[in-house]
C-alpha atoms as a PDB file:
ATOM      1  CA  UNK A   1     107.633  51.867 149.862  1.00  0.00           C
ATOM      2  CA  UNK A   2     107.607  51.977 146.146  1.00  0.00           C
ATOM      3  CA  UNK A   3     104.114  53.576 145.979  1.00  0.00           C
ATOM      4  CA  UNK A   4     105.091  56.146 148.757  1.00  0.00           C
ATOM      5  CA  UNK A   5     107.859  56.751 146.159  1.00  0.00           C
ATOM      6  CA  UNK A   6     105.549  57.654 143.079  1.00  0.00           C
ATOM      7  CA  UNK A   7     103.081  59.514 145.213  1.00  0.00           C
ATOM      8  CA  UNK A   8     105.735  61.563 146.236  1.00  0.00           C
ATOM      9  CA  UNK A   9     107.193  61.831 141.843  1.00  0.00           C
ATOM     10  CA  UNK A  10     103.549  62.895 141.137  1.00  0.00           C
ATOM     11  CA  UNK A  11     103.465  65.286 144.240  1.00  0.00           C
ATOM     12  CA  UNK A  12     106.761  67.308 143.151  1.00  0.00           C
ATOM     13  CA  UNK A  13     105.582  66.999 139.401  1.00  0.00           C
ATOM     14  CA  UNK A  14     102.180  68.638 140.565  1.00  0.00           C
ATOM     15  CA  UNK A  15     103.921  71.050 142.616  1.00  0.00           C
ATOM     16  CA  UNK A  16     106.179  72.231 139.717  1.00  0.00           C
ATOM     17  CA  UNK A  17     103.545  72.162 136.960  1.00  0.00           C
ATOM     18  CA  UNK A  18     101.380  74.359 139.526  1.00  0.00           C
ATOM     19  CA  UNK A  19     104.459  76.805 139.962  1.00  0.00           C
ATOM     20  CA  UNK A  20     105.404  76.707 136.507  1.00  0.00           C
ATOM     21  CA  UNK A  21     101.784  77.659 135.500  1.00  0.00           C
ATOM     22  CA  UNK A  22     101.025  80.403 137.954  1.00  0.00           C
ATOM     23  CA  UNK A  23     104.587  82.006 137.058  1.00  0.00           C
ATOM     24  CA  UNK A  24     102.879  82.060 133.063  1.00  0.00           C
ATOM     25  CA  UNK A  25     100.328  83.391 134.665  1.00  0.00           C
ATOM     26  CA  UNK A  26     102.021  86.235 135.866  1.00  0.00           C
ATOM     27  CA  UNK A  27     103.727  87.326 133.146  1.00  0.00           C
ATOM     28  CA  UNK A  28     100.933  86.921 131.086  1.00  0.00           C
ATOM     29  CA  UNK A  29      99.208  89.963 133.195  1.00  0.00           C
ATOM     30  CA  UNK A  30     101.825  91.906 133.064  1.00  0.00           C
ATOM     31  CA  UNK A  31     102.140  92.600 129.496  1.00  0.00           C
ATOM     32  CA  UNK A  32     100.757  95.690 128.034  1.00  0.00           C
ATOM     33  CA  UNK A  33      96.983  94.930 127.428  1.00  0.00           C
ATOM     34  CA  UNK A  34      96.955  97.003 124.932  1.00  0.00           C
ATOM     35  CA  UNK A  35      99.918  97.650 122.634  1.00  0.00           C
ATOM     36  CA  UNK A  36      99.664 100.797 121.075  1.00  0.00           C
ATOM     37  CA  UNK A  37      98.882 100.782 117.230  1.00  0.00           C
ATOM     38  CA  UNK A  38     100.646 103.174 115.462  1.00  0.00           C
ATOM     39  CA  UNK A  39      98.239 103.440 112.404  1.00  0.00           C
ATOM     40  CA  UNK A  40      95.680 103.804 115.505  1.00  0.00           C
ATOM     41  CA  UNK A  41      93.189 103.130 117.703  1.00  0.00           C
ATOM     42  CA  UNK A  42      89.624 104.420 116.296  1.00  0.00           C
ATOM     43  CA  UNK A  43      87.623 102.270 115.310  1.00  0.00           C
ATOM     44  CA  UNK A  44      87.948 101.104 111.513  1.00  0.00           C
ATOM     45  CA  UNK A  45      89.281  98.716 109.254  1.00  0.00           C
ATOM     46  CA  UNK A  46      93.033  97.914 108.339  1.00  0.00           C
ATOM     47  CA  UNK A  47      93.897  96.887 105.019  1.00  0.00           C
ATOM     48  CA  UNK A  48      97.076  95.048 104.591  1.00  0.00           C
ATOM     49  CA  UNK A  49      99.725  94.673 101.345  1.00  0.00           C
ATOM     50  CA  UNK A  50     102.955  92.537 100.751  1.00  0.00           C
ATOM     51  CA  UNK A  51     104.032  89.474 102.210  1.00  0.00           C
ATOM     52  CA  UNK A  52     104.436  90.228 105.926  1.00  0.00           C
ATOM     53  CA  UNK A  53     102.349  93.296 105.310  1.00  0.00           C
ATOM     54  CA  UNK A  54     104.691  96.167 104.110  1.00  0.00           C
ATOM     55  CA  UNK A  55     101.945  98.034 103.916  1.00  0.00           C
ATOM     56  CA  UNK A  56      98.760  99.038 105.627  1.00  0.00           C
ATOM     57  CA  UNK A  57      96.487 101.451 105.855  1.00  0.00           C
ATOM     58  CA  UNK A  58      93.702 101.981 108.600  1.00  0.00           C
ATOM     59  CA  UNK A  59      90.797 103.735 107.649  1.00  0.00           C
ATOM     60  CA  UNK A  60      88.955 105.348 110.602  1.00  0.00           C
ATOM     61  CA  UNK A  61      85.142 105.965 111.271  1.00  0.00           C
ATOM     62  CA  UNK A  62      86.051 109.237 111.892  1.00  0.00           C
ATOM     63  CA  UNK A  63      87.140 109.886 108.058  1.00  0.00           C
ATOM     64  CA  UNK A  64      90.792 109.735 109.023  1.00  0.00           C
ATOM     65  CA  UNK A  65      93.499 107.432 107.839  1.00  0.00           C
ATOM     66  CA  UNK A  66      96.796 106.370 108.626  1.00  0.00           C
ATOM     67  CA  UNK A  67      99.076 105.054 106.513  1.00  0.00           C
ATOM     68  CA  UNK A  68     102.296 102.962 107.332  1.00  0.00           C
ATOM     69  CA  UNK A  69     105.074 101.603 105.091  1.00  0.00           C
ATOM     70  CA  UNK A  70     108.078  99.520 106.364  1.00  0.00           C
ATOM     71  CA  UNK A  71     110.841 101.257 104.599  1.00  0.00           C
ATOM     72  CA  UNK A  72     114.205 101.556 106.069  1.00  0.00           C
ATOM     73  CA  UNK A  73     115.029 104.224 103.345  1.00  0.00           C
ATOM     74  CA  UNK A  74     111.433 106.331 103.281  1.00  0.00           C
ATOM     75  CA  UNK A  75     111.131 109.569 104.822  1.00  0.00           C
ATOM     76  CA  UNK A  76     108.306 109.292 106.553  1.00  0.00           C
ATOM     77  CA  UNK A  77     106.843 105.455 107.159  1.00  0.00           C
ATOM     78  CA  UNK A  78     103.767 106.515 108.706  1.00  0.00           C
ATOM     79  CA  UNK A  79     101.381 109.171 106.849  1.00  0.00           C
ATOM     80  CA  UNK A  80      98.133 110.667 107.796  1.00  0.00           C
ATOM     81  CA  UNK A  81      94.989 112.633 106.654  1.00  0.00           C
ATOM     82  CA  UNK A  82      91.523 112.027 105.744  1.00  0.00           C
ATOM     83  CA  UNK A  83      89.492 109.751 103.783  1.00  0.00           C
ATOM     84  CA  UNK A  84      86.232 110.346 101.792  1.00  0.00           C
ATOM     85  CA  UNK A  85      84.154 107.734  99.371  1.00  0.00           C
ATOM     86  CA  UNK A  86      83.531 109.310  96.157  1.00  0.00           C
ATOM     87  CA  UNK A  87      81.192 106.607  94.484  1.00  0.00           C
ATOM     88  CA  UNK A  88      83.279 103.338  94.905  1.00  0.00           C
ATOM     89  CA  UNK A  89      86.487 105.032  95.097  1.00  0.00           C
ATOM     90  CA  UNK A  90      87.914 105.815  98.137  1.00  0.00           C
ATOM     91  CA  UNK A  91      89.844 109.000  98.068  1.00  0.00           C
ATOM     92  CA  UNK A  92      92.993 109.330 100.459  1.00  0.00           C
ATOM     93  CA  UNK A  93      94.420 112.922 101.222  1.00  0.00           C
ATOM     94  CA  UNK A  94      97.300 113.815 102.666  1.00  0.00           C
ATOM     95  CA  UNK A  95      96.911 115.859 106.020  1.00  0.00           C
ATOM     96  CA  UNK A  96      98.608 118.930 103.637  1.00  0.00           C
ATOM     97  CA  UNK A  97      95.295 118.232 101.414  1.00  0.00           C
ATOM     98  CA  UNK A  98      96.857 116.821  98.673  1.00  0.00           C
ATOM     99  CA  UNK A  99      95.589 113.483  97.181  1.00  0.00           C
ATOM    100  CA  UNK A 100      98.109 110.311  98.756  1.00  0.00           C
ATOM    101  CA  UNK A 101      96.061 107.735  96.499  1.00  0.00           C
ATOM    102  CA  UNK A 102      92.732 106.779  95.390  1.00  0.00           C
ATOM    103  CA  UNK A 103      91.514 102.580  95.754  1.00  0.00           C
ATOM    104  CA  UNK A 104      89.049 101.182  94.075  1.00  0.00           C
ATOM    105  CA  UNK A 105      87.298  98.060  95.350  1.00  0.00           C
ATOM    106  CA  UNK A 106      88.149  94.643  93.379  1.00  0.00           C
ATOM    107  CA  UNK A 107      88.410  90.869  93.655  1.00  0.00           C
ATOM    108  CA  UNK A 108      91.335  89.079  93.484  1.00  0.00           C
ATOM    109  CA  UNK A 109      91.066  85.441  94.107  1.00  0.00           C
ATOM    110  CA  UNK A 110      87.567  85.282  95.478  1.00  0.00           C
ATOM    111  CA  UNK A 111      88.762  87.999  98.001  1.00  0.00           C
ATOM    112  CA  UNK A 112      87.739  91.692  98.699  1.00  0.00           C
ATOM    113  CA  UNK A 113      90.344  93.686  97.889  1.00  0.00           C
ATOM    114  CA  UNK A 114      91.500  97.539  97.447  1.00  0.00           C
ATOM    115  CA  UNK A 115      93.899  98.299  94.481  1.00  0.00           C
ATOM    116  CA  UNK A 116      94.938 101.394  93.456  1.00  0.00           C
ATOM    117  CA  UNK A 117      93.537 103.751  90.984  1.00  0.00           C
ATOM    118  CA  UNK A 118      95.127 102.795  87.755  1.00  0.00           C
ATOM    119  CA  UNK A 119      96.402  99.214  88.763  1.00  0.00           C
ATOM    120  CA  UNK A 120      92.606  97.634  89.357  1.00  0.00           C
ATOM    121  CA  UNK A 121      93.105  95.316  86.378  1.00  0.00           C
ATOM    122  CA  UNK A 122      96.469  93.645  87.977  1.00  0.00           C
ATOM    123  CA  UNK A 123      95.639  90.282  89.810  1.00  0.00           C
ATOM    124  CA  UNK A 124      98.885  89.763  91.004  1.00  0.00           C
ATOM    125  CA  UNK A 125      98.288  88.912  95.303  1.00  0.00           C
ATOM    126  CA  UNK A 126     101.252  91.097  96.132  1.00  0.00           C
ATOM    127  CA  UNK A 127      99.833  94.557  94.562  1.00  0.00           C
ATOM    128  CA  UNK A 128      96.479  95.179  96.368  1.00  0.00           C
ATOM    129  CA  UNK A 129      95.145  95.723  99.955  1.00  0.00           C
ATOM    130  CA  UNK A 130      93.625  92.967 101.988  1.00  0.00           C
ATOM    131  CA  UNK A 131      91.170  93.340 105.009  1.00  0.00           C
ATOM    132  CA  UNK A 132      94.428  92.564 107.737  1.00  0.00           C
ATOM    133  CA  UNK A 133      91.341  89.844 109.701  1.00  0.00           C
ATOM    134  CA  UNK A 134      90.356  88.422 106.813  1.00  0.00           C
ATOM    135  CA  UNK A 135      91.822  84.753 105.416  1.00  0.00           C
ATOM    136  CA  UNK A 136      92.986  86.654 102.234  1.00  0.00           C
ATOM    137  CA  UNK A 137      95.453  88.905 103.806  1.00  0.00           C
ATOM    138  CA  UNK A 138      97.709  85.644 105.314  1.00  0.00           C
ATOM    139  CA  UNK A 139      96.687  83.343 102.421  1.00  0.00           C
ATOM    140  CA  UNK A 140      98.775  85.442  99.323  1.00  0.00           C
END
């Protein structure tokens, strides 16, 4: 009788652990498989700044970029244009054709990074871009 019992424990356990999967299952497949990225979706590379990334910037293939800042107070959070390589630089323009900013390539900490024109000598973590996949951008 008392192994009847625990067959029957494991049995309902099994049951619910079954139910309780498929039902993650589920609602796994039903989210969006693929959240829409509002600095874009062309191929490129994102470059992250600040703690929690209050900034990035997503340089395309194409020779575009977006640019997003969270800013409750800013005008316009997310900015756009094109983006050329002029030696090392890399030249940002606004989609009106004026220059946004101009990065230069350095390393911080071991790490790639991107600072911008005029601020390439500052080491401080907080003040340059990061590669958003790389270790760098989560470790400062």
């Amino acid at each position: 009788m008392g192994h009847a019992r625990s067959l029957k424990r494991i049995a309902a356990w099994s049951a619910a652990s079954l139910i309780a999967l498929c039902v993650c299952a589920w609602l796994w497949s039903l989210r969006s498989p693929t959240v829409h990225d509002p600095l874009g979706d062309e191929p490129g590379e994102t470059w992250v700044k600040g703690r929690g990334y209050s900034h990035a910037v997503r340089l395309m293939d194409s020779g575009r970029y977006a640019m997003q800042t969270q800013c409750d107070i800013c005008a316009a959070p997310l900015q756009s244009g094109t983006w050329t390589r002029q030696d090392s630089t890399l030249v940002l323009r606004h989609a009106s054709g004026s220059v946004a900013m101009e990065l230069v390539p350095v390393t911080v900490m071991g790490c790639e990074a991107l600072a911008r024109r005029g601020e390439q000598n500052v080491r401080a973590p907080g003040s340059v871009y990061f590669k958003r996949d790389d270790r760098c951008a989560d470790a400062f």
